[in-house]
N, C-alpha and C. Protein backbone atom coordinates (compact mmCIF):
# COMPACT_ATOMS: atom_id res chain seq x y z
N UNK A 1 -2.58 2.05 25.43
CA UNK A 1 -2.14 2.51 24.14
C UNK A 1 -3.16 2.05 23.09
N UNK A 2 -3.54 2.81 22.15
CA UNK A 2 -4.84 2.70 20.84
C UNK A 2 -3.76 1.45 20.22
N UNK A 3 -5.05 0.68 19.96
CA UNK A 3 -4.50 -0.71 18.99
C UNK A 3 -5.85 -0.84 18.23
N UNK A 4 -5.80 -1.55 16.96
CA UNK A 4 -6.59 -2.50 16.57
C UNK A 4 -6.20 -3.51 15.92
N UNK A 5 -7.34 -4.20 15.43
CA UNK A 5 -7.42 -5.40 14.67
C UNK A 5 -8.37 -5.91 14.00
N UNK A 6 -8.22 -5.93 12.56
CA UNK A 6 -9.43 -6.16 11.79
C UNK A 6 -9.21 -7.28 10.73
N UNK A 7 -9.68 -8.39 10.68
CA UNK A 7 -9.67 -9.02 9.19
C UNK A 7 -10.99 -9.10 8.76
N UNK A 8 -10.51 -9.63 7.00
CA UNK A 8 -11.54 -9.49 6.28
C UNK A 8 -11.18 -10.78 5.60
N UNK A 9 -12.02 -11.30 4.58
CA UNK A 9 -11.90 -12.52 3.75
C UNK A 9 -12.44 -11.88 2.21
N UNK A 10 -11.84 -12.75 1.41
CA UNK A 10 -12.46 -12.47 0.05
C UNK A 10 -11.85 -13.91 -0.77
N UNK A 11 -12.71 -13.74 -1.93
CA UNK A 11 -12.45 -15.05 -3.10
C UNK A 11 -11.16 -15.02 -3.94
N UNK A 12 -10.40 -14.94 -3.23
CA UNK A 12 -9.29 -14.76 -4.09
C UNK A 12 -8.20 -15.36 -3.59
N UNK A 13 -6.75 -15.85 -4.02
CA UNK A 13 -5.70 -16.63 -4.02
C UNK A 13 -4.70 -15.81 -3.49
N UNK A 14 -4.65 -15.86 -2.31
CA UNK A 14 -3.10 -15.88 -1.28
C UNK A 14 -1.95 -15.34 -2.00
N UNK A 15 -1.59 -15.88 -3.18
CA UNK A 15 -0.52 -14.65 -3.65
C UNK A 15 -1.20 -13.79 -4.26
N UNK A 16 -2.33 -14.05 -4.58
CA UNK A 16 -2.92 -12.76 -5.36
C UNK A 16 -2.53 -11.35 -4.26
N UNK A 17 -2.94 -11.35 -3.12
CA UNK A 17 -3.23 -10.88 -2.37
C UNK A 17 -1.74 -10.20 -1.49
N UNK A 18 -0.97 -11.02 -1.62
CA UNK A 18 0.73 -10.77 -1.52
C UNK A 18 1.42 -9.90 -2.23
N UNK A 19 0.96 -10.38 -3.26
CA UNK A 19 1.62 -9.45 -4.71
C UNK A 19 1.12 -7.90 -4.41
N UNK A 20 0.20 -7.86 -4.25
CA UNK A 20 -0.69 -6.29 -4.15
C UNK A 20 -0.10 -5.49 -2.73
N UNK A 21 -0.31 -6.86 -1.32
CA UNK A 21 0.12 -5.27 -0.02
C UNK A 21 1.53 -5.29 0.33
N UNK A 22 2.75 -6.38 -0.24
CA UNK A 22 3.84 -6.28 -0.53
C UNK A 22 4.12 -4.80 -1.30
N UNK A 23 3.87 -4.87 -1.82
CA UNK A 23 3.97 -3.46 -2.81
C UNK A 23 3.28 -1.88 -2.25
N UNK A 24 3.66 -1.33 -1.27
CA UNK A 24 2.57 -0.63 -0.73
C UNK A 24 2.24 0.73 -1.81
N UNK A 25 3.03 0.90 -2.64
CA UNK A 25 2.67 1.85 -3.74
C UNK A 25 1.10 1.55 -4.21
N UNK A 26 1.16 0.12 -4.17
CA UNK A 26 -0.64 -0.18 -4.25
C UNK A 26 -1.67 -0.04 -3.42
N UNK A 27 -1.38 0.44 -2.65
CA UNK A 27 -2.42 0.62 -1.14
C UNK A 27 -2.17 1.85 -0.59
N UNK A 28 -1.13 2.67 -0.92
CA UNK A 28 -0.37 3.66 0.12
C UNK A 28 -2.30 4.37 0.14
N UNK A 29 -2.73 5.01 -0.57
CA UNK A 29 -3.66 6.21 -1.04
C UNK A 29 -4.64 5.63 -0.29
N UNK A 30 -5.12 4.17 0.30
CA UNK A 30 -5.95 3.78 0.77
C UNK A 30 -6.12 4.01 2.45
N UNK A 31 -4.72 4.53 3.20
CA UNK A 31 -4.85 4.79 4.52
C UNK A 31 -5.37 6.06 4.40
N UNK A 32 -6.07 6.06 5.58
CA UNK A 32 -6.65 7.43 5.89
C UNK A 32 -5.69 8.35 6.14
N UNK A 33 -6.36 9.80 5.80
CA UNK A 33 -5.44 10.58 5.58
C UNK A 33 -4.60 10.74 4.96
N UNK A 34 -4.47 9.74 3.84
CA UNK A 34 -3.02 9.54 2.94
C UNK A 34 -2.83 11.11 2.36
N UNK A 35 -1.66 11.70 2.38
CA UNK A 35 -1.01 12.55 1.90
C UNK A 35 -0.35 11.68 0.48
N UNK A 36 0.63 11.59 1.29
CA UNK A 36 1.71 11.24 0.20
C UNK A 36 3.17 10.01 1.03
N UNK A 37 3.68 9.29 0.17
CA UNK A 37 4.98 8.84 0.82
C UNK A 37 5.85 8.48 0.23
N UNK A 38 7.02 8.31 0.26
CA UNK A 38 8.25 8.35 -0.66
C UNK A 38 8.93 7.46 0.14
N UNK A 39 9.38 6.23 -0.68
CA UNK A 39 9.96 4.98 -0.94
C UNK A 39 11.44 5.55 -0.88
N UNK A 40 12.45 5.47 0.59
CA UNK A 40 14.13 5.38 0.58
C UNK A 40 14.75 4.63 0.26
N UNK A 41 13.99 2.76 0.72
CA UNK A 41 14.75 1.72 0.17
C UNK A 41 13.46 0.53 0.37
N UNK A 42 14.01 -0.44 0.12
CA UNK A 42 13.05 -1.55 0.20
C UNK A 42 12.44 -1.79 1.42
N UNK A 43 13.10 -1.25 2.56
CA UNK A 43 12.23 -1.19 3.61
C UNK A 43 12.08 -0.18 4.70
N UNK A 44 12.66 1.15 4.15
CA UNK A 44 12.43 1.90 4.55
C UNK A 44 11.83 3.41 3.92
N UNK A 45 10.34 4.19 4.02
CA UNK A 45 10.17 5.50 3.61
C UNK A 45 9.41 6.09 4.61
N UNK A 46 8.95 7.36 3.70
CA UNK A 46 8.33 8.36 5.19
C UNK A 46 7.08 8.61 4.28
N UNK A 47 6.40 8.53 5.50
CA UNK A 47 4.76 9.03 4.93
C UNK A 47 4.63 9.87 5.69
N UNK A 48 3.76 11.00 4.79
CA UNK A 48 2.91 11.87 5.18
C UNK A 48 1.33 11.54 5.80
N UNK A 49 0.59 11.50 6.73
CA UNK A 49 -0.79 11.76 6.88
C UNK A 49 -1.45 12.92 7.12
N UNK A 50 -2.86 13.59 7.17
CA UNK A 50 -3.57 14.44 7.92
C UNK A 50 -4.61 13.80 9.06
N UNK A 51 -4.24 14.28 9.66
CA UNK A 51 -5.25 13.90 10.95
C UNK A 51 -5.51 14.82 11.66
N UNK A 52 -7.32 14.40 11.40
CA UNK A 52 -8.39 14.73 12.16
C UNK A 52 -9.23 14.41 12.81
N UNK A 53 -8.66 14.62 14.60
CA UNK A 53 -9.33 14.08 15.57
C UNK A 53 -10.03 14.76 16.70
N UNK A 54 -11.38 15.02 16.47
CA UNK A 54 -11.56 16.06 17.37
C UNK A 54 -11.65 17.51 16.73
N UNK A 55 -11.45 17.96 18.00
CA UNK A 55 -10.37 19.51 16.98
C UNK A 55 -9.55 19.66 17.26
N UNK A 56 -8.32 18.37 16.71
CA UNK A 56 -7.21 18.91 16.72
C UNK A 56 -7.22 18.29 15.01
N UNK A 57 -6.50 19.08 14.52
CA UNK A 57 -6.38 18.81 12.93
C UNK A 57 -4.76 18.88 12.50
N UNK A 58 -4.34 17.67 12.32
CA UNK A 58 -2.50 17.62 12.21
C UNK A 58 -2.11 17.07 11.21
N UNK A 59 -0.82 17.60 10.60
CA UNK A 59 -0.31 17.17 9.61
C UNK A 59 0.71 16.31 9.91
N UNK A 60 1.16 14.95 10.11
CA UNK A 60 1.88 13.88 10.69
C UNK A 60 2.61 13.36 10.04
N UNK A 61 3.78 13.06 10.22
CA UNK A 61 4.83 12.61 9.32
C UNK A 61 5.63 11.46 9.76
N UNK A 62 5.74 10.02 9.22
CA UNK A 62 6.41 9.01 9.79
C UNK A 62 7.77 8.14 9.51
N UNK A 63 8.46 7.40 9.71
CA UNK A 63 8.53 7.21 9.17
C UNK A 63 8.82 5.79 9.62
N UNK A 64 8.52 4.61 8.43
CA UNK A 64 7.91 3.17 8.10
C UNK A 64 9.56 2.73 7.64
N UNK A 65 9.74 1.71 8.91
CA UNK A 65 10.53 0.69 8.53
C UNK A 65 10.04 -1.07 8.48
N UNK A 66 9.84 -1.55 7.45
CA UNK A 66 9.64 -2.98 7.07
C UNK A 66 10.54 -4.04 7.95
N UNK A 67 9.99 -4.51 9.07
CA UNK A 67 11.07 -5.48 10.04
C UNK A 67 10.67 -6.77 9.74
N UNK A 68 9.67 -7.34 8.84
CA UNK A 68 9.88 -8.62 8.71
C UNK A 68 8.68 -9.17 7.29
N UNK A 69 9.93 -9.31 6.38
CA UNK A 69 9.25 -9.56 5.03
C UNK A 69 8.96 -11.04 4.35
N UNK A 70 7.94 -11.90 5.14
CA UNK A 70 8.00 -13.33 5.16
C UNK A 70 6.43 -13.43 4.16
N UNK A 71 6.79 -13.61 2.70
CA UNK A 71 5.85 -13.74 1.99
C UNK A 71 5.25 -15.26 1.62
N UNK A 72 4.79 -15.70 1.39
CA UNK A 72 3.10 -14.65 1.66
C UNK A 72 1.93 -14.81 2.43
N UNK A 73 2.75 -14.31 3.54
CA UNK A 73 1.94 -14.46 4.69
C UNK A 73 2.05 -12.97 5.66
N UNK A 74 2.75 -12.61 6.03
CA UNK A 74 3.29 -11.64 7.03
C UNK A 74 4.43 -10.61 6.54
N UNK A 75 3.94 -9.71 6.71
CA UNK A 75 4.45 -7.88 6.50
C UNK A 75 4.58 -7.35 7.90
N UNK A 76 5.74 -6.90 8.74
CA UNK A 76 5.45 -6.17 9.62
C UNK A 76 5.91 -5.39 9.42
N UNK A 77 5.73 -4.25 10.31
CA UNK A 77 6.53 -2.81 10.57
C UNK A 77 6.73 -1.79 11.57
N UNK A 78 7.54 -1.50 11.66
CA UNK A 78 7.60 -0.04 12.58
C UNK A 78 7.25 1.20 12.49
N UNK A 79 6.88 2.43 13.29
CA UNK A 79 6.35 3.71 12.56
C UNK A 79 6.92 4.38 14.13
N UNK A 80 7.68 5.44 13.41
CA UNK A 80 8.66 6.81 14.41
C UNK A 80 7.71 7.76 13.36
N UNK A 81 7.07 8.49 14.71
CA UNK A 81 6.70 10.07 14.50
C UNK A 81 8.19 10.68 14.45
N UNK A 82 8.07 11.50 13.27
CA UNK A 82 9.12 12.49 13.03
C UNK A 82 8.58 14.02 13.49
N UNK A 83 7.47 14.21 13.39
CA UNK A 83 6.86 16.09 13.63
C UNK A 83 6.14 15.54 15.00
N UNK A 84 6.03 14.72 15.31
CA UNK A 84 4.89 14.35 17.04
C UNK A 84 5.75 12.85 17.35
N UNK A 85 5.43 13.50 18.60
CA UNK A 85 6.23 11.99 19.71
C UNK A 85 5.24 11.11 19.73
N UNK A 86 5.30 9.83 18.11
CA UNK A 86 4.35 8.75 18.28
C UNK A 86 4.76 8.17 17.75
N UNK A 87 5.02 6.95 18.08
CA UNK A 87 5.46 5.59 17.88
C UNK A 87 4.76 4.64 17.56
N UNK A 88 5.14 3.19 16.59
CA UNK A 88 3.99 2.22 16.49
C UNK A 88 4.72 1.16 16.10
N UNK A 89 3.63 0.51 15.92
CA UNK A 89 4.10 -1.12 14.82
C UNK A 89 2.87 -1.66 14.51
N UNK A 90 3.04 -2.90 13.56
CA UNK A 90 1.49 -2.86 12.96
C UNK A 90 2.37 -4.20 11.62
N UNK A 91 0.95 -5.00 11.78
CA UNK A 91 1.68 -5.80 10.16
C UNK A 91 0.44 -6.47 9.86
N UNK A 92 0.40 -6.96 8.43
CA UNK A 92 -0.45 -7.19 7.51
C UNK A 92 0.22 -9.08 7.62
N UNK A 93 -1.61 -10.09 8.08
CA UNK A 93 -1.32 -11.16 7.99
C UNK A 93 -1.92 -11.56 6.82
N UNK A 94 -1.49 -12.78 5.96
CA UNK A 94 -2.66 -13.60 4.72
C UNK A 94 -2.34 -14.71 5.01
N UNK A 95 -3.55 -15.20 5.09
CA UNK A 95 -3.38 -16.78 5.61
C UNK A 95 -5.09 -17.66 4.77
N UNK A 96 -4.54 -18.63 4.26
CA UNK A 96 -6.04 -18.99 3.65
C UNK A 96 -7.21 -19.13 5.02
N UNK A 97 -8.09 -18.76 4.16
CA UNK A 97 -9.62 -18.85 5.11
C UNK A 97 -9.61 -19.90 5.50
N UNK A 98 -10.36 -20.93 6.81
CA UNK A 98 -10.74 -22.38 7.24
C UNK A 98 -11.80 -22.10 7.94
N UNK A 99 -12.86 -23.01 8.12
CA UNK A 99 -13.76 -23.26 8.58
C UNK A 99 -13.83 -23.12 10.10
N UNK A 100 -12.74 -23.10 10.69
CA UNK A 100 -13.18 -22.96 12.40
C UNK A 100 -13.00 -21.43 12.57
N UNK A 101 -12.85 -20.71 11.04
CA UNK A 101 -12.27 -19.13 11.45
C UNK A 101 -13.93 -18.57 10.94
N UNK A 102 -14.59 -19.03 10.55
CA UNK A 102 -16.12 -18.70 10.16
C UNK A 102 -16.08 -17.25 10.81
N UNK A 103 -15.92 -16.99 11.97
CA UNK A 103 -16.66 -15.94 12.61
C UNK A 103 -15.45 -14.89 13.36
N UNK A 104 -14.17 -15.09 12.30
CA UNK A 104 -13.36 -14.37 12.80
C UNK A 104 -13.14 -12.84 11.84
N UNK A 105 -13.97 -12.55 11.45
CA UNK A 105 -14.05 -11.32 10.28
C UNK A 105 -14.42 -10.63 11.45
N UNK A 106 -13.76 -9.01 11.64
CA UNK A 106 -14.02 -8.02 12.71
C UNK A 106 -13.17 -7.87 13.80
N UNK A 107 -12.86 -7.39 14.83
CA UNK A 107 -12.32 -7.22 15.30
C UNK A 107 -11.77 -8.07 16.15
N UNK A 108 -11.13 -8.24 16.84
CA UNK A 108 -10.49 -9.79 17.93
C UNK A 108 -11.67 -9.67 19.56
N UNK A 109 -11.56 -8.99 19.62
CA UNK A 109 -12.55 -8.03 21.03
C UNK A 109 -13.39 -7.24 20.89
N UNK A 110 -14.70 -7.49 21.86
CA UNK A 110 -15.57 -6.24 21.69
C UNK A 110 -15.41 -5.12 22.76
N UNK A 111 -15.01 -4.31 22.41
CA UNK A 111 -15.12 -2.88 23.39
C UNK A 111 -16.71 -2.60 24.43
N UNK A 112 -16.53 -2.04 25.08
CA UNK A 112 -17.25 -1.37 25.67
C UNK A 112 -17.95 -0.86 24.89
N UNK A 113 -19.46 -0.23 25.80
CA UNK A 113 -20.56 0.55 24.55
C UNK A 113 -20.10 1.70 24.16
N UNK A 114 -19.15 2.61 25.46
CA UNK A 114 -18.86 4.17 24.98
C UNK A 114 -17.77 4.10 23.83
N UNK A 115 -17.26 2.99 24.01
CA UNK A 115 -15.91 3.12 22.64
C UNK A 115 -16.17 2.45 21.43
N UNK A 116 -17.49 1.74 21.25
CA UNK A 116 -18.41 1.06 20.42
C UNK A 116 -19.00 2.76 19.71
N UNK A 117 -19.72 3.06 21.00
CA UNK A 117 -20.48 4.46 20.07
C UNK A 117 -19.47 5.26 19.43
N UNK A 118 -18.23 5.95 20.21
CA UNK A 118 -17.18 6.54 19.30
C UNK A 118 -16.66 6.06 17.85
N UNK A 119 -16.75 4.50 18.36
CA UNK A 119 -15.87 3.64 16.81
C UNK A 119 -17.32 3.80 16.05
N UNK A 120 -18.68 3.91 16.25
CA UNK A 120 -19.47 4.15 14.82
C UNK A 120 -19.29 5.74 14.47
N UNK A 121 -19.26 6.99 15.42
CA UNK A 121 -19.20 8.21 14.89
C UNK A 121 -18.04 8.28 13.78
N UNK A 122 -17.21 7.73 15.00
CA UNK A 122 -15.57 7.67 13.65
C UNK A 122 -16.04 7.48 12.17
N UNK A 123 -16.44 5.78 12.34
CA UNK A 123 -16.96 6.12 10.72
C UNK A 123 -17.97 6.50 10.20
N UNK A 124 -19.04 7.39 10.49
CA UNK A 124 -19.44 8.34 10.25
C UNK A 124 -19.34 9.55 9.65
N UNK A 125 -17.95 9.80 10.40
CA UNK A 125 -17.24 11.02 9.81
C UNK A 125 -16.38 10.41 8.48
N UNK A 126 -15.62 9.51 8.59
CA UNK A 126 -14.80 8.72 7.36
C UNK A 126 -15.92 8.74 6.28
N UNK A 127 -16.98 8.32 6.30
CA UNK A 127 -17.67 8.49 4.96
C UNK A 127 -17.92 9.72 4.92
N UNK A 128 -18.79 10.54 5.50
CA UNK A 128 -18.72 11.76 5.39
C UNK A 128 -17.21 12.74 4.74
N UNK A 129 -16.41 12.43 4.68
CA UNK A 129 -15.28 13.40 4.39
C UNK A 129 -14.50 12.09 2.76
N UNK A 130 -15.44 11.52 2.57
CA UNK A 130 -14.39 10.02 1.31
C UNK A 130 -14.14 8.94 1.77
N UNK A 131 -14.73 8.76 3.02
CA UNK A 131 -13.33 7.33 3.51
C UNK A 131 -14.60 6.76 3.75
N UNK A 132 -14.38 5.46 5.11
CA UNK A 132 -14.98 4.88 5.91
C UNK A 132 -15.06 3.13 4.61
N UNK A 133 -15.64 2.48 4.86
CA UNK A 133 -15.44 1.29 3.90
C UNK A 133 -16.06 1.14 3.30
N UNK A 134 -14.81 1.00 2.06
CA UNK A 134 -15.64 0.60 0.59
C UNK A 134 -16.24 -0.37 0.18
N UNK A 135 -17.58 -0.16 -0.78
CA UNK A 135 -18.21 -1.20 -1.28
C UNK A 135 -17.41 -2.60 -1.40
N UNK A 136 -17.87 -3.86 -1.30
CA UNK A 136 -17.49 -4.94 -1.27
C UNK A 136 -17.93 -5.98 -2.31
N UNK A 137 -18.06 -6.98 -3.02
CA UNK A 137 -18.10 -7.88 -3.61
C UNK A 137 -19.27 -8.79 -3.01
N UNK A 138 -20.59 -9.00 -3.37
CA UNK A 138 -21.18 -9.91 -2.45
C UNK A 138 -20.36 -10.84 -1.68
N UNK A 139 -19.66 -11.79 -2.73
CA UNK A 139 -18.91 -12.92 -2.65
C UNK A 139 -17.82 -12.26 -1.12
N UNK A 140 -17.63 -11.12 -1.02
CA UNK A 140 -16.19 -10.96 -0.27
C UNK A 140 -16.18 -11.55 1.06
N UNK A 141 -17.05 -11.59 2.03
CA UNK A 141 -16.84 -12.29 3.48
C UNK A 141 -17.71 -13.71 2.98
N UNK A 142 -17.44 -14.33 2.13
CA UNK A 142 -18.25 -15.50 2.13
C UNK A 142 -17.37 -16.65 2.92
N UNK A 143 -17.77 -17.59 3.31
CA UNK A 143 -17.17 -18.25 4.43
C UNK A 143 -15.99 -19.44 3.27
N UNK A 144 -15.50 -20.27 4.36
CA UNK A 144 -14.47 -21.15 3.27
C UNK A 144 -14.79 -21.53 2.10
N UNK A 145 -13.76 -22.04 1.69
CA UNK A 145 -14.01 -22.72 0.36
C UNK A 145 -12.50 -22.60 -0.66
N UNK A 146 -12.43 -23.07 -1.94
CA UNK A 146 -11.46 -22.68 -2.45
C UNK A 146 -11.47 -21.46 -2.74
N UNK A 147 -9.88 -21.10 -2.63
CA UNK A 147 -9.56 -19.86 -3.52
C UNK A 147 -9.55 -18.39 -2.18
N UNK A 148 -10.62 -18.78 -1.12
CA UNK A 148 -10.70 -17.95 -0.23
C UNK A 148 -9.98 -17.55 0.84
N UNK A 149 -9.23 -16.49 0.83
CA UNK A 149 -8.06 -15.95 1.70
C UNK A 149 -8.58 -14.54 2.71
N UNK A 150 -7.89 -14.56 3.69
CA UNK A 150 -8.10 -13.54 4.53
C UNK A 150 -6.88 -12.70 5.09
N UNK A 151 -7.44 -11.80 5.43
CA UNK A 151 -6.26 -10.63 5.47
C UNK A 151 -6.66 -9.71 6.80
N UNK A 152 -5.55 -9.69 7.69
CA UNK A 152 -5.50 -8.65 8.87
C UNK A 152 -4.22 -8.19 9.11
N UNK A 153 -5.34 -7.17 9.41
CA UNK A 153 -4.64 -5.65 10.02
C UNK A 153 -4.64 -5.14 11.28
N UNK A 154 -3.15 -5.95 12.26
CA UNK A 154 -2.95 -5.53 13.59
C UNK A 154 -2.45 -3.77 13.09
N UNK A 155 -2.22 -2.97 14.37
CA UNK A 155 -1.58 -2.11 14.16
C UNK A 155 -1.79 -1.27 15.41
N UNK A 156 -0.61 -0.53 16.30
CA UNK A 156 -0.67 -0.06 17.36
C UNK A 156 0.16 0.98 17.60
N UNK A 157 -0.60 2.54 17.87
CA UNK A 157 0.05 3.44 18.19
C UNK A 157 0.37 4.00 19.77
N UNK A 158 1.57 4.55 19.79
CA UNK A 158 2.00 5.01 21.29
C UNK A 158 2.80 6.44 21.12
N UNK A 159 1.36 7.20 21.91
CA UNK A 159 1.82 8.79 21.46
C UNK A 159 2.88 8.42 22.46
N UNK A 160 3.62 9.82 22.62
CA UNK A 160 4.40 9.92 24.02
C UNK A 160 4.16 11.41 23.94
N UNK A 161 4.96 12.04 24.94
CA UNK A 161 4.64 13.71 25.75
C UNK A 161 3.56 13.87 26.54
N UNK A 162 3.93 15.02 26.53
CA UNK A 162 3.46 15.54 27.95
C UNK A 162 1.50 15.13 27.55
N UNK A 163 1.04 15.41 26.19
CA UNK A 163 0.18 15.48 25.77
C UNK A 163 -0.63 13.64 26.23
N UNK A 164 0.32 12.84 25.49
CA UNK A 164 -0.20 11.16 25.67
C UNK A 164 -1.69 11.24 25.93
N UNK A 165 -1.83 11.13 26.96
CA UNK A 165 -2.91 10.32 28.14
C UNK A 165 -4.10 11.22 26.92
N UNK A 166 -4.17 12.26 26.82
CA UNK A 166 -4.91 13.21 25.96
C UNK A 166 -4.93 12.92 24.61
N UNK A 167 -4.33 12.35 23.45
CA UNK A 167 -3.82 11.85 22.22
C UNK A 167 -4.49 10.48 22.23
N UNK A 168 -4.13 9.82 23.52
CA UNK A 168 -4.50 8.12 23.33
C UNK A 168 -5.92 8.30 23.43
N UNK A 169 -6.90 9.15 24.50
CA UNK A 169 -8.14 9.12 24.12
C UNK A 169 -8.74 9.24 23.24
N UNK A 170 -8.10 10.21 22.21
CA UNK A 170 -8.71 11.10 20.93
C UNK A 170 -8.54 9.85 19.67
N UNK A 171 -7.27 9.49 20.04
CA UNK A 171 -6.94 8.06 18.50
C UNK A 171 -7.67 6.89 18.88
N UNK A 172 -7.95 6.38 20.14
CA UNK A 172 -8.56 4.79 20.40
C UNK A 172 -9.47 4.88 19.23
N UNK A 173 -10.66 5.31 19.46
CA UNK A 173 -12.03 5.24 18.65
C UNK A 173 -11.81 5.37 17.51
N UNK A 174 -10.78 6.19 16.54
CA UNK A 174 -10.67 5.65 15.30
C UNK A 174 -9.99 4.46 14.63
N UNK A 175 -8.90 4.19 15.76
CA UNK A 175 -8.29 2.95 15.17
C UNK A 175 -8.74 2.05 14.18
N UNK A 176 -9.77 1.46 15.00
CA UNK A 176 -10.54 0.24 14.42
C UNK A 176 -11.08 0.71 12.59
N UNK A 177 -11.94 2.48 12.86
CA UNK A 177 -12.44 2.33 11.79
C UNK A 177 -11.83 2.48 10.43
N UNK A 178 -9.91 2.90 10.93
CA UNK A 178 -9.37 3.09 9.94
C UNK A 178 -8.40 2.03 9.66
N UNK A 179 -8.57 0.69 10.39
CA UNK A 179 -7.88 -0.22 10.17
C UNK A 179 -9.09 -1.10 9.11
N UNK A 180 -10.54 -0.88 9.25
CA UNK A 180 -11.92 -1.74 8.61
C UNK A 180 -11.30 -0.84 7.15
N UNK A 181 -11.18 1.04 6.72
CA UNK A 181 -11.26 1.24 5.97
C UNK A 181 -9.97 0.73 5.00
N UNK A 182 -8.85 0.79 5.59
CA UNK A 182 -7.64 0.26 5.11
C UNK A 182 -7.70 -1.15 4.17
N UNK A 183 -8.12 -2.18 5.41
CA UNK A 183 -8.41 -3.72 5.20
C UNK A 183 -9.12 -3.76 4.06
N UNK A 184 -10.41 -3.71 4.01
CA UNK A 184 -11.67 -3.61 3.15
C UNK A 184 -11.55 -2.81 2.30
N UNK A 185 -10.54 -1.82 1.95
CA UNK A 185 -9.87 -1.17 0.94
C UNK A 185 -9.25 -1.91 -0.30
N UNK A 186 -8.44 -2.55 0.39
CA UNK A 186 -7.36 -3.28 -0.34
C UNK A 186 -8.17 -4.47 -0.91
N UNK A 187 -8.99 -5.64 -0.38
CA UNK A 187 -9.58 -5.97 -1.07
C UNK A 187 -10.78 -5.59 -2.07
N UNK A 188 -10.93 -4.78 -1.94
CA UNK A 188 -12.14 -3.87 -2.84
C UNK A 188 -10.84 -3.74 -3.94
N UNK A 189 -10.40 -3.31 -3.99
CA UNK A 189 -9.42 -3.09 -4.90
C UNK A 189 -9.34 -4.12 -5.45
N UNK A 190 -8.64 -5.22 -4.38
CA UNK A 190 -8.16 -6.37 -5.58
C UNK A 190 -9.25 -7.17 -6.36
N UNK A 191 -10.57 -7.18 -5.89
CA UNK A 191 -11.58 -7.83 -6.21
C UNK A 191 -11.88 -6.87 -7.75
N UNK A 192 -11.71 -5.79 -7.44
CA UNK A 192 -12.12 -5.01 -9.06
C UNK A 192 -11.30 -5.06 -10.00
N UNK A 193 -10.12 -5.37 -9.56
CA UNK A 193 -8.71 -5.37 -10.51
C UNK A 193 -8.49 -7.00 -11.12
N UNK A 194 -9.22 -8.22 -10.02
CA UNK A 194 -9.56 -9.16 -10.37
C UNK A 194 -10.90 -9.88 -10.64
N UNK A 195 -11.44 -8.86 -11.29
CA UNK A 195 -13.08 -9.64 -11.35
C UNK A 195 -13.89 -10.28 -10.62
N UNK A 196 -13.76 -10.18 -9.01
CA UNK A 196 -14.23 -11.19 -8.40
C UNK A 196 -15.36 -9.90 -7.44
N UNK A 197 -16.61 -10.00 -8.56
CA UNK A 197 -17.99 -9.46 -7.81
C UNK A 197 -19.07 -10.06 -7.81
């Protein structure tokens, strides 16, 4: 089943950073493909995406229940395909930066070369079409120190149907690059909204 995992670090304060992906009205526009999504209750709405993988080009609809709201540290969640049989979960960690994590910015694992070369086309195409990751802050992966917090983005999808085995090949290779554009999103954001370049 397609998973990733990406953190990032930046100069900034742990609730800073709470306050902003608690609130996903502040980030929603930053996932790829963002359509649109509409807020039912505090922990439950449905998002829209477009996805384009391959050539298959789909309009995807989910919908996001919040299963564990332990601030400010951990966001998780659930995701039911409503228009496609795909399932997930996925949550946003913040935890201050430390010194034995120096070299934990990127992914948890390195893939293979063929799913290495796919995960650079992926973002290839993400910049090419608006996306792929945004400019950064010199300061943003700078290693410990005060004030410096980090932020990851597990998140794991499970098509189902007859299709699967065919779906899971096509999503692996972007995972990663739309979990880097997501991550590195949100702090780009908060770094401009908080002066920290």
């Amino acid at each position: 089943m397609p998973s990733a995992e990406y953190t990032t670090t930046a100069k900034l304060p742990l609730d800073t950073i709470w306050e902003f992906v608690k609130e996903m009205d502040n980030w929603a526009e930053l996932v790829t493909g963002y359509q649109s999504h509409v807020k039912e209750s505090e922990t439950d709405s449905l998002w829209v995406l477009k996805g384009d993988v391959g050539v298959m080009a789909r309009t995807l609809k989910f919908r996001v229940h919040i299963t564990e709201w332990n601030g400010p540290s951990r966001v998780a969640f659930e995701l039911e395909g409503l228009n496609e049989p795909m399932d997930g979960s996925g949550c946003f960690e913040m935890a201050p930066h430390e010194a034995e994590d120096a070299g934990a910015a990127g992914p948890a694992r390195r893939s293979g070369f063929f799913v290495r070369m796919l995960e650079a086309i992926a973002r290839f195409f993400l910049r090419g079409f608006g996306g792929g990751r945004p400019p950064r802050a010199k300061s943003a992966d700078a290693g410990p120190g005060r004030g410096v917090a980090r932020l990851t983005l597990r998140l794991e999808l499970r098509p189902g149907g007859p299709m699967a085995p065919m779906v899971n090949a096509m999503i692996k290779p972007v995972m990663l690059p739309a979990a880097e554009q997501l991550t590195d999103g949100i702090m780009a954001r908060l770094e401009q909204l908080h002066g920290r370049a």
